[in-house]
PDB file of N, CA and C in Angstrom:
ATOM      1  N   UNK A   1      98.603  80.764  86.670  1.00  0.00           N
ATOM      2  CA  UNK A   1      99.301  82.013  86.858  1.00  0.00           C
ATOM      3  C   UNK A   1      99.263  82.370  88.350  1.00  0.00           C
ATOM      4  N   UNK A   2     100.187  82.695  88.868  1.00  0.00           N
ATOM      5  CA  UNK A   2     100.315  82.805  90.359  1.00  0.00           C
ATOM      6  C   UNK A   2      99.591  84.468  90.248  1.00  0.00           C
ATOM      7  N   UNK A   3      99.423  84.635  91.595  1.00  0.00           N
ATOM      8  CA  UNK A   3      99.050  86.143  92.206  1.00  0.00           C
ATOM      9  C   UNK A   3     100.149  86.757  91.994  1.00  0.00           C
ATOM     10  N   UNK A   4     101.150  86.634  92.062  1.00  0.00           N
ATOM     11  CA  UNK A   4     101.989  87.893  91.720  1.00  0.00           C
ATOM     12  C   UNK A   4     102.224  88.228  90.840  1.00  0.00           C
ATOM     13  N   UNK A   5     101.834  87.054  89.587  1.00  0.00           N
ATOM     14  CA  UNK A   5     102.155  87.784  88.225  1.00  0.00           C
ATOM     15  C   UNK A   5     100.648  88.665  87.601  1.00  0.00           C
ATOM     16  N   UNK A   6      99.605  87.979  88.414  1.00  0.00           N
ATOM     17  CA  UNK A   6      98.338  88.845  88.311  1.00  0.00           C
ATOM     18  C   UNK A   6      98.526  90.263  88.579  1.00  0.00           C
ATOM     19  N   UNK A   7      99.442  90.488  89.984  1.00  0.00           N
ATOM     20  CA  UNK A   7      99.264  91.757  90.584  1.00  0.00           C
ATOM     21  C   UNK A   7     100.421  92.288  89.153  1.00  0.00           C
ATOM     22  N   UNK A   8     101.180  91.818  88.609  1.00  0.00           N
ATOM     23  CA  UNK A   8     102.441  92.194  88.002  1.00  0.00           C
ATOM     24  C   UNK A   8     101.855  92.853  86.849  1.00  0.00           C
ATOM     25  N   UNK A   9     100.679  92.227  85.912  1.00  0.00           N
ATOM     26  CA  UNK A   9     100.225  92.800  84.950  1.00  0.00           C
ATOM     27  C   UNK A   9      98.956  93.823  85.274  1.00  0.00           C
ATOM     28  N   UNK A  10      98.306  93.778  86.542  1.00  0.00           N
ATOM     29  CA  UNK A  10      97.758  94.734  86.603  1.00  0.00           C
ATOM     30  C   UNK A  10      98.765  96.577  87.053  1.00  0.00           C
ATOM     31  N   UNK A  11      99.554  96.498  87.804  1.00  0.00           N
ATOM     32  CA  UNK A  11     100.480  97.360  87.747  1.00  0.00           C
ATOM     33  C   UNK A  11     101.336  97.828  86.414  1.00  0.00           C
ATOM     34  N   UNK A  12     101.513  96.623  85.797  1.00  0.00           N
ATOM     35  CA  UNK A  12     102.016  97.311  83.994  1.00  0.00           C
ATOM     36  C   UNK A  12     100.858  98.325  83.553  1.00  0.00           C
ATOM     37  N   UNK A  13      99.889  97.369  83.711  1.00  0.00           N
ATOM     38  CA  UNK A  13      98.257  98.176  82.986  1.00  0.00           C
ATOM     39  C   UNK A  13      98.661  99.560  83.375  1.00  0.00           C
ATOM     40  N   UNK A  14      98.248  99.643  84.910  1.00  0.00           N
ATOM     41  CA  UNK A  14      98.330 100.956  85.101  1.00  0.00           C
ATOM     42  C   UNK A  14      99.201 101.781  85.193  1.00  0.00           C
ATOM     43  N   UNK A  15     100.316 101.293  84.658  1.00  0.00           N
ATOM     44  CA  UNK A  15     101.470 102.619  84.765  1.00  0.00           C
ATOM     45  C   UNK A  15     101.734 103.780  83.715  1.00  0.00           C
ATOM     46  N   UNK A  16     100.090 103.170  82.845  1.00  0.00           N
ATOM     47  CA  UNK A  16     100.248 103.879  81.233  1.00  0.00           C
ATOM     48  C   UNK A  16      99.185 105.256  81.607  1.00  0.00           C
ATOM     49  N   UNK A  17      99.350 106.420  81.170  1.00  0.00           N
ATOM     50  CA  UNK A  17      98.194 107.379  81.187  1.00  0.00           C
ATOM     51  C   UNK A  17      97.366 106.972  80.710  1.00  0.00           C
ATOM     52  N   UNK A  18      97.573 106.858  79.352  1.00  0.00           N
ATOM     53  CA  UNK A  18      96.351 105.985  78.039  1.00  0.00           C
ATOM     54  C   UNK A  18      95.764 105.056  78.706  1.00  0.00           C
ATOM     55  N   UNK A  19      96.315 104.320  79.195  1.00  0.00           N
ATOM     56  CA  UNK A  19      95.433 103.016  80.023  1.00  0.00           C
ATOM     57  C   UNK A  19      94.859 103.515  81.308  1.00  0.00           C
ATOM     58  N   UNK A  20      95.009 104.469  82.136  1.00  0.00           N
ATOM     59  CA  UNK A  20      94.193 104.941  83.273  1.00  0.00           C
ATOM     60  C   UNK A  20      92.990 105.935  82.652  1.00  0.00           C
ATOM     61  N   UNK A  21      93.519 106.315  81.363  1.00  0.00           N
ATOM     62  CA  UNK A  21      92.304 107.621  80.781  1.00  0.00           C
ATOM     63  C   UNK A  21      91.180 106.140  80.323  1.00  0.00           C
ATOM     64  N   UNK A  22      91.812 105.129  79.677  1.00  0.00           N
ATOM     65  CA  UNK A  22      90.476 104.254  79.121  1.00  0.00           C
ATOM     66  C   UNK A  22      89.917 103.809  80.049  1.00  0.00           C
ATOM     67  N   UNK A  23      90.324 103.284  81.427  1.00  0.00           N
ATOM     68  CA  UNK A  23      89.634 103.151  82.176  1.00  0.00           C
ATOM     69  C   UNK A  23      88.936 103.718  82.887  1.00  0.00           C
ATOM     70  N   UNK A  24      89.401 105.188  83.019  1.00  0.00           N
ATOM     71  CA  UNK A  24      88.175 106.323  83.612  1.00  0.00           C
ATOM     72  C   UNK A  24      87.272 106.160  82.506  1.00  0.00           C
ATOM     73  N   UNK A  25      87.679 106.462  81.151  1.00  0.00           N
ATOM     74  CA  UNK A  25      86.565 106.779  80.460  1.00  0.00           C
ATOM     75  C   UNK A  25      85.155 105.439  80.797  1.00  0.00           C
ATOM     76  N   UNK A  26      85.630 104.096  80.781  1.00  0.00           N
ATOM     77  CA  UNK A  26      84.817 103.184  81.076  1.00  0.00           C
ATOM     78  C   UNK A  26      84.040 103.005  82.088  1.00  0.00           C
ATOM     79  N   UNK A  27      84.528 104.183  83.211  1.00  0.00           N
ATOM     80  CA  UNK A  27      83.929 104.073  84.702  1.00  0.00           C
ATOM     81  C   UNK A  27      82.380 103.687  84.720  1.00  0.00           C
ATOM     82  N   UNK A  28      82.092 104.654  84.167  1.00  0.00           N
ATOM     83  CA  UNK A  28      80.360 105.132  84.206  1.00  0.00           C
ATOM     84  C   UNK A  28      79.451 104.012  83.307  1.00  0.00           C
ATOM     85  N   UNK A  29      80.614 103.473  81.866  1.00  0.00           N
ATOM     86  CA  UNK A  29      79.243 102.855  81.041  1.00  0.00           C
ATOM     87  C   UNK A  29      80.757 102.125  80.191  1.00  0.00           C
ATOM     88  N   UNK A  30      80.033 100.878  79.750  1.00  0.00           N
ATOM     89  CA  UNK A  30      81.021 100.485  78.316  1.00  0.00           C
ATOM     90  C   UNK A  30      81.062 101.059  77.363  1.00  0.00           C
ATOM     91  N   UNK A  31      81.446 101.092  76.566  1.00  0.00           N
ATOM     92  CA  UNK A  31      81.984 101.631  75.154  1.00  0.00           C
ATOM     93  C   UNK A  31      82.875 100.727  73.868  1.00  0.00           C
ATOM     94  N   UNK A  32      82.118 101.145  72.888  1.00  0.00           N
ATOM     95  CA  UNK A  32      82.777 100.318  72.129  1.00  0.00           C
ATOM     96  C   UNK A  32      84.579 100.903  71.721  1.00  0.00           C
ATOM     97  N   UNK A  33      85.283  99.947  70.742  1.00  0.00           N
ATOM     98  CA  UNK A  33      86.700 100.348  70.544  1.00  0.00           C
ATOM     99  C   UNK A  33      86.366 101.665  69.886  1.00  0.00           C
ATOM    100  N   UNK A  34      85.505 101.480  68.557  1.00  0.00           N
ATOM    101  CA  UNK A  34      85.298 103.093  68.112  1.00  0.00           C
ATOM    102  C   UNK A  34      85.689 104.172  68.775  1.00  0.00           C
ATOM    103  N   UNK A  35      84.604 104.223  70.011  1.00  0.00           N
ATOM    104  CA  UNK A  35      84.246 105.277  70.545  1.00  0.00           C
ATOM    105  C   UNK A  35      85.662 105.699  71.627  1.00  0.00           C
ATOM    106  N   UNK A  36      86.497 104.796  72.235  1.00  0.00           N
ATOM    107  CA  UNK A  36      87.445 104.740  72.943  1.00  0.00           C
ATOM    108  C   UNK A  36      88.767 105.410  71.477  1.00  0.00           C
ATOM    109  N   UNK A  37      88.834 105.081  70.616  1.00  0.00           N
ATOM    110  CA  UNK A  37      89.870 105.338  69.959  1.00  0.00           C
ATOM    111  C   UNK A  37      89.595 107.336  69.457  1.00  0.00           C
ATOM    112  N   UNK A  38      88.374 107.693  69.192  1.00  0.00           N
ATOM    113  CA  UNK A  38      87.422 108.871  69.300  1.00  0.00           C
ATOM    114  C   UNK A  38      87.882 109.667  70.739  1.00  0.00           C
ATOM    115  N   UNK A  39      88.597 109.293  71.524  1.00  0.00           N
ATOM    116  CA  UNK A  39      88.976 109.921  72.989  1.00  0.00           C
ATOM    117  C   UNK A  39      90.087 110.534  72.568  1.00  0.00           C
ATOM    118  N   UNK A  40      90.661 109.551  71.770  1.00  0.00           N
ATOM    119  CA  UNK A  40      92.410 109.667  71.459  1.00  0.00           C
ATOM    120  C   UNK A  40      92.692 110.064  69.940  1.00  0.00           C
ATOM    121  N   UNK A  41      92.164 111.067  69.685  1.00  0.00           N
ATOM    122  CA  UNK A  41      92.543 111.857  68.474  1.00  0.00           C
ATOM    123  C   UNK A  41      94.160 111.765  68.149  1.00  0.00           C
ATOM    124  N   UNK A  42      94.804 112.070  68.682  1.00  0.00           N
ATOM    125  CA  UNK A  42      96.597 111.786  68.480  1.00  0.00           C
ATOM    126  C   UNK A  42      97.130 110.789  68.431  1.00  0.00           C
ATOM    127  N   UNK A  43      96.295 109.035  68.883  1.00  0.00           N
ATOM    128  CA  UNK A  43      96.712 107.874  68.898  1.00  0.00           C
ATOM    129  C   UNK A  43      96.022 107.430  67.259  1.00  0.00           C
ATOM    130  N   UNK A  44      96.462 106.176  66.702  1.00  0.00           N
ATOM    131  CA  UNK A  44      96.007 106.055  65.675  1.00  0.00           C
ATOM    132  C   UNK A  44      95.489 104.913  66.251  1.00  0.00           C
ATOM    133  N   UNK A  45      94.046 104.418  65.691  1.00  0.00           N
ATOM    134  CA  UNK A  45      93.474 103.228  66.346  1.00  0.00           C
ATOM    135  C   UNK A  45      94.315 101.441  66.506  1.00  0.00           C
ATOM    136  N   UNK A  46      95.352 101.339  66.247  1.00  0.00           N
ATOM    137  CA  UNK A  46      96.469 100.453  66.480  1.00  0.00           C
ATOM    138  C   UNK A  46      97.112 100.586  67.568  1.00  0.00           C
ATOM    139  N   UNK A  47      97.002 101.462  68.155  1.00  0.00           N
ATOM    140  CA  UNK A  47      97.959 101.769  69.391  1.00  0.00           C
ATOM    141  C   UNK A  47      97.443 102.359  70.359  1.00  0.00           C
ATOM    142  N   UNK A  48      95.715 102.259  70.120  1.00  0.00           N
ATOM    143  CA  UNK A  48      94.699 102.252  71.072  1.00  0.00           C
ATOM    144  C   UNK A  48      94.373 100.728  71.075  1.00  0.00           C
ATOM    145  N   UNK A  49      94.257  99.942  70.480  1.00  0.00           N
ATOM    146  CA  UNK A  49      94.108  98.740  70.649  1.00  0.00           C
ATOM    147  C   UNK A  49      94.997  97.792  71.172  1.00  0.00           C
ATOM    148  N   UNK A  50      96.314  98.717  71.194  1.00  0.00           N
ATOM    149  CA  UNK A  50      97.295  97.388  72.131  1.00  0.00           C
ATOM    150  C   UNK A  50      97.360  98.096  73.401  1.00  0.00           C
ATOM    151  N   UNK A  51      96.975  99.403  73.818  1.00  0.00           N
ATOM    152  CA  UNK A  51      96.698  99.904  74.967  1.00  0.00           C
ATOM    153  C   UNK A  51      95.780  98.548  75.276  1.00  0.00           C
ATOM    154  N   UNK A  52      94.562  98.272  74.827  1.00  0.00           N
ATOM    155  CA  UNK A  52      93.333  97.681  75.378  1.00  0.00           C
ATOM    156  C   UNK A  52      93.639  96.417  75.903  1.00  0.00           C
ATOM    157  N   UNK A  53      94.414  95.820  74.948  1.00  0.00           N
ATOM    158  CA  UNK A  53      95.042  94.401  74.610  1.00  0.00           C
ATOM    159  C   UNK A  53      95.644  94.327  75.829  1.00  0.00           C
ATOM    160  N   UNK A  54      96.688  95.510  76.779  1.00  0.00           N
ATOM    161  CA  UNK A  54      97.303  95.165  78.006  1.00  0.00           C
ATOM    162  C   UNK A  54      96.152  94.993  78.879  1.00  0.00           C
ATOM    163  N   UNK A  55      95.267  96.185  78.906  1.00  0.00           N
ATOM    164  CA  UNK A  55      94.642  96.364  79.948  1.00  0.00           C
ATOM    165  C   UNK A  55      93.524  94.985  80.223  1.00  0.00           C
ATOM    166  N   UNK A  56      93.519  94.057  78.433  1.00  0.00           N
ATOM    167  CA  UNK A  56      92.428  92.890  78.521  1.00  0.00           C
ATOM    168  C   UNK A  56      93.441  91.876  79.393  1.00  0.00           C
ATOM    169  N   UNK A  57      94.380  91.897  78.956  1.00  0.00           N
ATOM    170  CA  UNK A  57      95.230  90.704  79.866  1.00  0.00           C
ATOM    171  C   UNK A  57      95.830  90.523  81.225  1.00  0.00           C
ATOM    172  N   UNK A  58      95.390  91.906  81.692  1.00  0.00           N
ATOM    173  CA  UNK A  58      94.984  92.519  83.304  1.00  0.00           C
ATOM    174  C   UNK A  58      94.341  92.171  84.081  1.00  0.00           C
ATOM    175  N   UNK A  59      93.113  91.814  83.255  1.00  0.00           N
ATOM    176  CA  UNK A  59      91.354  91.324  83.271  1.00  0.00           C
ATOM    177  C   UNK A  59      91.076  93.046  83.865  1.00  0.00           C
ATOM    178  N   UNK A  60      91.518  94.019  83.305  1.00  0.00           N
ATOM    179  CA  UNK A  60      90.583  95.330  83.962  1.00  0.00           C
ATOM    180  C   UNK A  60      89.706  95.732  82.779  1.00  0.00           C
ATOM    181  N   UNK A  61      89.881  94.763  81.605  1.00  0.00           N
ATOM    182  CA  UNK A  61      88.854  95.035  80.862  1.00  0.00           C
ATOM    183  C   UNK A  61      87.882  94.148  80.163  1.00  0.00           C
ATOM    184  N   UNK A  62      86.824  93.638  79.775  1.00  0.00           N
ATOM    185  CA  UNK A  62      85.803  92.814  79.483  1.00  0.00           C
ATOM    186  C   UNK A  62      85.547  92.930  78.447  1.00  0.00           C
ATOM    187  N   UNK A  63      85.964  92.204  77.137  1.00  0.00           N
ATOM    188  CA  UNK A  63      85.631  92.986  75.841  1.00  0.00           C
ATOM    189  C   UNK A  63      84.565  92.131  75.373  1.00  0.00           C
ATOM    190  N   UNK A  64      83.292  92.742  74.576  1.00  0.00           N
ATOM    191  CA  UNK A  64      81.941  91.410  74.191  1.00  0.00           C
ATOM    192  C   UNK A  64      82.078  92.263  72.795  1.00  0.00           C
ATOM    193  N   UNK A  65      81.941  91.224  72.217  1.00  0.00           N
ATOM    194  CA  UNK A  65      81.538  91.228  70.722  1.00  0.00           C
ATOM    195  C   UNK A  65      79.831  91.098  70.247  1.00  0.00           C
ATOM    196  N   UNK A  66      79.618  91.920  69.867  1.00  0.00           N
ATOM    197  CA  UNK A  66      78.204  92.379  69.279  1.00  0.00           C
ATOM    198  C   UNK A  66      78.088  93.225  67.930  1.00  0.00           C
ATOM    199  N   UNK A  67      77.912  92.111  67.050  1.00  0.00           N
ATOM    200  CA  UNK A  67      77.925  92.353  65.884  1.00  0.00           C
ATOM    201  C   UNK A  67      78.907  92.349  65.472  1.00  0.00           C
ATOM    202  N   UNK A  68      79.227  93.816  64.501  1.00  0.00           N
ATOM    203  CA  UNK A  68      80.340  94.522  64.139  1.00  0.00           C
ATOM    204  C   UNK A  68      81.179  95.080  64.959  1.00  0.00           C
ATOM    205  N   UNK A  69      80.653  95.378  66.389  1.00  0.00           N
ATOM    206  CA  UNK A  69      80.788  95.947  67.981  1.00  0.00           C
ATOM    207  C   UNK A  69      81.282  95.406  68.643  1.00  0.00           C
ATOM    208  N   UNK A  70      82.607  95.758  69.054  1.00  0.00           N
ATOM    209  CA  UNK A  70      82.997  95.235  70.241  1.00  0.00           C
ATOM    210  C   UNK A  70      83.141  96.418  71.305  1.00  0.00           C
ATOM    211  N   UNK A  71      82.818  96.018  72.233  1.00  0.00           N
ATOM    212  CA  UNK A  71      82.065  96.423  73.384  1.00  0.00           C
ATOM    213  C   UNK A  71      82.981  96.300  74.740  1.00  0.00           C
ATOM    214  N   UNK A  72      83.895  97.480  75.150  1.00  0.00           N
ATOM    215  CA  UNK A  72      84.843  97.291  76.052  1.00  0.00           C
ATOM    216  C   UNK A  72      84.078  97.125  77.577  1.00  0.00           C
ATOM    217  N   UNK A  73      84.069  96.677  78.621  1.00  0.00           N
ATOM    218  CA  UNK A  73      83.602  96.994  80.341  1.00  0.00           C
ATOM    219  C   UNK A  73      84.732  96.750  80.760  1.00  0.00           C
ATOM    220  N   UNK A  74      84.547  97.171  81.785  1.00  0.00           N
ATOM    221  CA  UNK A  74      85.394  97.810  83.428  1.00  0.00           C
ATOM    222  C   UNK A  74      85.111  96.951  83.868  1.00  0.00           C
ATOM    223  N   UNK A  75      86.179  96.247  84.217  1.00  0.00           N
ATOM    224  CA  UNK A  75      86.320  94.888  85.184  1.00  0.00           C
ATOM    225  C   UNK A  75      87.177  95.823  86.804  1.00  0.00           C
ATOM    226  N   UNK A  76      86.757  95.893  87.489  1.00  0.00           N
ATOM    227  CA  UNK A  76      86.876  97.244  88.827  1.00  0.00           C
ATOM    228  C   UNK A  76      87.613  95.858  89.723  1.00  0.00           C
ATOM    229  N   UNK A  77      86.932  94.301  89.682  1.00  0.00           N
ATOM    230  CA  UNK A  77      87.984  93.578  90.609  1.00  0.00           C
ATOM    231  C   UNK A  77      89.578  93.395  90.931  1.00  0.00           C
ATOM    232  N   UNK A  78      89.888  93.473  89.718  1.00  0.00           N
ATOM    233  CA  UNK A  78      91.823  93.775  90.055  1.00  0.00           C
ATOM    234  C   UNK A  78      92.168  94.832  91.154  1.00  0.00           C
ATOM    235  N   UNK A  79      91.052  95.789  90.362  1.00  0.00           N
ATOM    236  CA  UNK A  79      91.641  97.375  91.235  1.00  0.00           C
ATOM    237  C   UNK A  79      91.285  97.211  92.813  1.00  0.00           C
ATOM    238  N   UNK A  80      90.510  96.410  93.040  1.00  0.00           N
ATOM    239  CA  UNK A  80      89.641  96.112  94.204  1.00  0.00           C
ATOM    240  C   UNK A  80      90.461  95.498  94.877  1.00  0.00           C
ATOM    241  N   UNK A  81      90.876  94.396  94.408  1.00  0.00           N
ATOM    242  CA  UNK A  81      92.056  93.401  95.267  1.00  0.00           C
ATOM    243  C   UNK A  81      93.209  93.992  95.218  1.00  0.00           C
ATOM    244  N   UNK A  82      93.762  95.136  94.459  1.00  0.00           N
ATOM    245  CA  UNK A  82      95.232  95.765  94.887  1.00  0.00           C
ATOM    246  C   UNK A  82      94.941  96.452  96.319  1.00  0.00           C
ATOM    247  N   UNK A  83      93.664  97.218  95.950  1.00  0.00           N
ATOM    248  CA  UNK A  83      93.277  98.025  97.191  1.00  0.00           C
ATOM    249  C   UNK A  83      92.963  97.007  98.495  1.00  0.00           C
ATOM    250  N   UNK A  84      92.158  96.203  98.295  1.00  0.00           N
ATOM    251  CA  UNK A  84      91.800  95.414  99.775  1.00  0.00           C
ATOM    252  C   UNK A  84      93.934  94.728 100.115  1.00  0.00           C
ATOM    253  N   UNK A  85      94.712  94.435  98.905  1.00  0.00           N
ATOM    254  CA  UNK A  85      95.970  94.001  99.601  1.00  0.00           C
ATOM    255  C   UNK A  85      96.906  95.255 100.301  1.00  0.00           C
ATOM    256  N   UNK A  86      96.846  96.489  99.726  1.00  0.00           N
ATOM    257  CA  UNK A  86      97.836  97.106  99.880  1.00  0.00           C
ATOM    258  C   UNK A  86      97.424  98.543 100.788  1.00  0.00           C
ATOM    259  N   UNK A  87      96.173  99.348 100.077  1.00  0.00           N
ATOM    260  CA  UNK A  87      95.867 100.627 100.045  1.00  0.00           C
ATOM    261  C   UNK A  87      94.838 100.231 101.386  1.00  0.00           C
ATOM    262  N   UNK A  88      94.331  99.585 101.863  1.00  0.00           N
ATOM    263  CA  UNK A  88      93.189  98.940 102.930  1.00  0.00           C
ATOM    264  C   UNK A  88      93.686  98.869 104.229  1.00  0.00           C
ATOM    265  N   UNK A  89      95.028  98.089 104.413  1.00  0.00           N
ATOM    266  CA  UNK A  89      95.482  97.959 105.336  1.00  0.00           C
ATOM    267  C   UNK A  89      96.205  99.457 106.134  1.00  0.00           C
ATOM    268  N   UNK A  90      96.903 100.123 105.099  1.00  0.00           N
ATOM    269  CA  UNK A  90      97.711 101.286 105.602  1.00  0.00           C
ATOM    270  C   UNK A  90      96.925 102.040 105.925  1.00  0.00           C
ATOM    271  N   UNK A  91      95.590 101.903 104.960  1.00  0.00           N
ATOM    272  CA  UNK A  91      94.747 103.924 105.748  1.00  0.00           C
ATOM    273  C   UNK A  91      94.358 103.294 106.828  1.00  0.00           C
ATOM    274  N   UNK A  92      93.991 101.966 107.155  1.00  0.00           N
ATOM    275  CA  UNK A  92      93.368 101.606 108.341  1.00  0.00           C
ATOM    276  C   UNK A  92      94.213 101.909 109.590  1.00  0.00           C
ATOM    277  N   UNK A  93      96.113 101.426 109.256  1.00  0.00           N
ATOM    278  CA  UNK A  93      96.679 101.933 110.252  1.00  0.00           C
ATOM    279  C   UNK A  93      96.980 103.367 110.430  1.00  0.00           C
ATOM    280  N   UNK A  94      97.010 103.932 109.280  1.00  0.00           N
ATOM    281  CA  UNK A  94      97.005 105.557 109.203  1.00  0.00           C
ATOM    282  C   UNK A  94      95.919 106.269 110.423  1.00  0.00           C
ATOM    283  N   UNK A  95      94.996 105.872 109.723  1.00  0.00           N
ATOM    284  CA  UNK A  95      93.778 105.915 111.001  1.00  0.00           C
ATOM    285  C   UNK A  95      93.793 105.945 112.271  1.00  0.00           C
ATOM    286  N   UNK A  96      94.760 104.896 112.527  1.00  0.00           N
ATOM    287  CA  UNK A  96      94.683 104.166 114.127  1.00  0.00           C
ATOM    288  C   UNK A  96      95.548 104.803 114.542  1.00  0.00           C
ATOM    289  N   UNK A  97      96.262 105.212 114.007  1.00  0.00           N
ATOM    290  CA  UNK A  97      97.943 106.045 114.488  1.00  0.00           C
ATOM    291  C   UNK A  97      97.248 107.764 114.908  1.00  0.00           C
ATOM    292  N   UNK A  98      96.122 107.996 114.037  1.00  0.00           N
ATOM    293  CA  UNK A  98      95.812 109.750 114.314  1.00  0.00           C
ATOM    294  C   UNK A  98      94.966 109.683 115.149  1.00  0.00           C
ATOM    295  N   UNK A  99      94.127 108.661 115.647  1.00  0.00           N
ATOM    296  CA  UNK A  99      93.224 108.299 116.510  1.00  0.00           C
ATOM    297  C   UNK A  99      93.773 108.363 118.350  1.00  0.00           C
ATOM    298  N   UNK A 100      94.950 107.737 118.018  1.00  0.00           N
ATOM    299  CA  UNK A 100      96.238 107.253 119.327  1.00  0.00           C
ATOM    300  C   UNK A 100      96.715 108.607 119.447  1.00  0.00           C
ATOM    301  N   UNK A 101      96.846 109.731 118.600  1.00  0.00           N
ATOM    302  CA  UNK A 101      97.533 110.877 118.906  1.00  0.00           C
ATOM    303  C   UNK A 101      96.545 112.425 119.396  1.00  0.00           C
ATOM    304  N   UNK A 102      95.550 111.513 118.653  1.00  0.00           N
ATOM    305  CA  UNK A 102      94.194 112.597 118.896  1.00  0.00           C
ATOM    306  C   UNK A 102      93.947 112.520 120.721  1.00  0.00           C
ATOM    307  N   UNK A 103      93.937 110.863 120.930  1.00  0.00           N
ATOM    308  CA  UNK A 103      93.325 110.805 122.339  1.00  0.00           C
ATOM    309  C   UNK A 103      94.543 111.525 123.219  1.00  0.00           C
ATOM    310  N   UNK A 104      95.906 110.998 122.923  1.00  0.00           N
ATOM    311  CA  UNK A 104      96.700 111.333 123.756  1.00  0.00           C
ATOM    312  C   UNK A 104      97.183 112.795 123.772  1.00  0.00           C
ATOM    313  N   UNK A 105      96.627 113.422 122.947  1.00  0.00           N
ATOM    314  CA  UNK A 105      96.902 115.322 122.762  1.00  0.00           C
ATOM    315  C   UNK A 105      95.471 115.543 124.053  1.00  0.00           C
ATOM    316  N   UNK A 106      94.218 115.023 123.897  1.00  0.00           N
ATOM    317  CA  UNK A 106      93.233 115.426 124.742  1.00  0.00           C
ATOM    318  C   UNK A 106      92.972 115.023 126.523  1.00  0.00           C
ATOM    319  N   UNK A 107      94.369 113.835 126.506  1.00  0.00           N
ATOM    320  CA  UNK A 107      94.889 113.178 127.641  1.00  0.00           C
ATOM    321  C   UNK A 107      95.825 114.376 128.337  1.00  0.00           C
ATOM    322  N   UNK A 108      96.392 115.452 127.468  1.00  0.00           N
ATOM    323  CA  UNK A 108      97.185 115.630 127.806  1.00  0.00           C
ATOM    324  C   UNK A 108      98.818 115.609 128.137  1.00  0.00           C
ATOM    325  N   UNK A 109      98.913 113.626 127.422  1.00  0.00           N
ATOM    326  CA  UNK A 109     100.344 113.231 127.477  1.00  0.00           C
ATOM    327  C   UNK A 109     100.857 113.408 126.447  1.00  0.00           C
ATOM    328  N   UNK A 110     100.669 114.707 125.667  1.00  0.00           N
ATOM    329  CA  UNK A 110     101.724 115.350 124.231  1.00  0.00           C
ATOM    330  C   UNK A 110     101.308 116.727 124.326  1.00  0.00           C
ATOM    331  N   UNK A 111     102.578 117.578 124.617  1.00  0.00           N
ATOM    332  CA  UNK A 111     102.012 118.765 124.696  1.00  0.00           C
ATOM    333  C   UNK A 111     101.774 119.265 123.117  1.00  0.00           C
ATOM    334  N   UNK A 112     100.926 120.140 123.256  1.00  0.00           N
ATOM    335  CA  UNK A 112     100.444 120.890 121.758  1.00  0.00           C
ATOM    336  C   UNK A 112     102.081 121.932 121.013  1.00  0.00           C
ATOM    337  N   UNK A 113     102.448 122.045 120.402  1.00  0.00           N
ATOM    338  CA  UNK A 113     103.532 122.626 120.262  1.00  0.00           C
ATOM    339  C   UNK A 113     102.820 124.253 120.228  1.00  0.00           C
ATOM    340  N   UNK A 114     103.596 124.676 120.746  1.00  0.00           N
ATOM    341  CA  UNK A 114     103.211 126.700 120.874  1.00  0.00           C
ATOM    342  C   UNK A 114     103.797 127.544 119.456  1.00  0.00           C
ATOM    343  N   UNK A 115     102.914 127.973 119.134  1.00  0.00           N
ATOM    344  CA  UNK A 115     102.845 128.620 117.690  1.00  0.00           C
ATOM    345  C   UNK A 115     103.495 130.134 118.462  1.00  0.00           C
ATOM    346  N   UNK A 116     104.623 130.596 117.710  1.00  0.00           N
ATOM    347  CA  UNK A 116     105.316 131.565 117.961  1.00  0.00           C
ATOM    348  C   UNK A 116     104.346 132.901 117.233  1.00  0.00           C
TER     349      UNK A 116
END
């Protein structure tokens, strides 16, 4: 599977509310499907499970079977590599751009605009 179809299904994942609420909910600790379908009183547990089903084929989620239990985790690397490709680079130049305007307002070579 190439990288772009990686990045392709992690962006499906997240374009769902349901799928950004299961993954907050997972932030802190795993959880089993039970307890994830228990979030979503208005979903019927079928349509919390194909929520999961996208988000497993994302890899943003880790599902272990224990016992009767299956046991969802937060796989945080997808989200990690969208951010180190996309969100990493821009605040860095964002940065560098208010940095260049900061010095050159205290240089003097931009005048301050005069508040009427």
């Amino acid at each position: 599977m190439s990288t772009s179809d990686i990045y392709d299904r992690v962006f499906k994942a997240l374009a769902s509310k349901v799928r950004r609420q299961i993954l907050d909910d997972l932030r802190d600790q795993p959880l089993t499907t039970g307890a994830l379908c228990a979030h979503f009183p208005d979903l019927n547990r079928c349509t919390v499970m194909q929520h999961l089903q996208v988000l497993v084929k994302a890899d943003l989620i880790i599902p272990q079977q224990k016992g009767r239990e299956r046991w969802n985790h937060l796989n945080p690397l997808p989200i990690h590599a969208i951010h180190e490709r996309w969100i990493g680079p821009h605040a860095a130049n964002a940065v560098e751009r208010l940095d260049t305007l900061k010095t050159q307002l205290e240089k003097g070579s931009i005048k301050r605009p005069v508040k009427a």
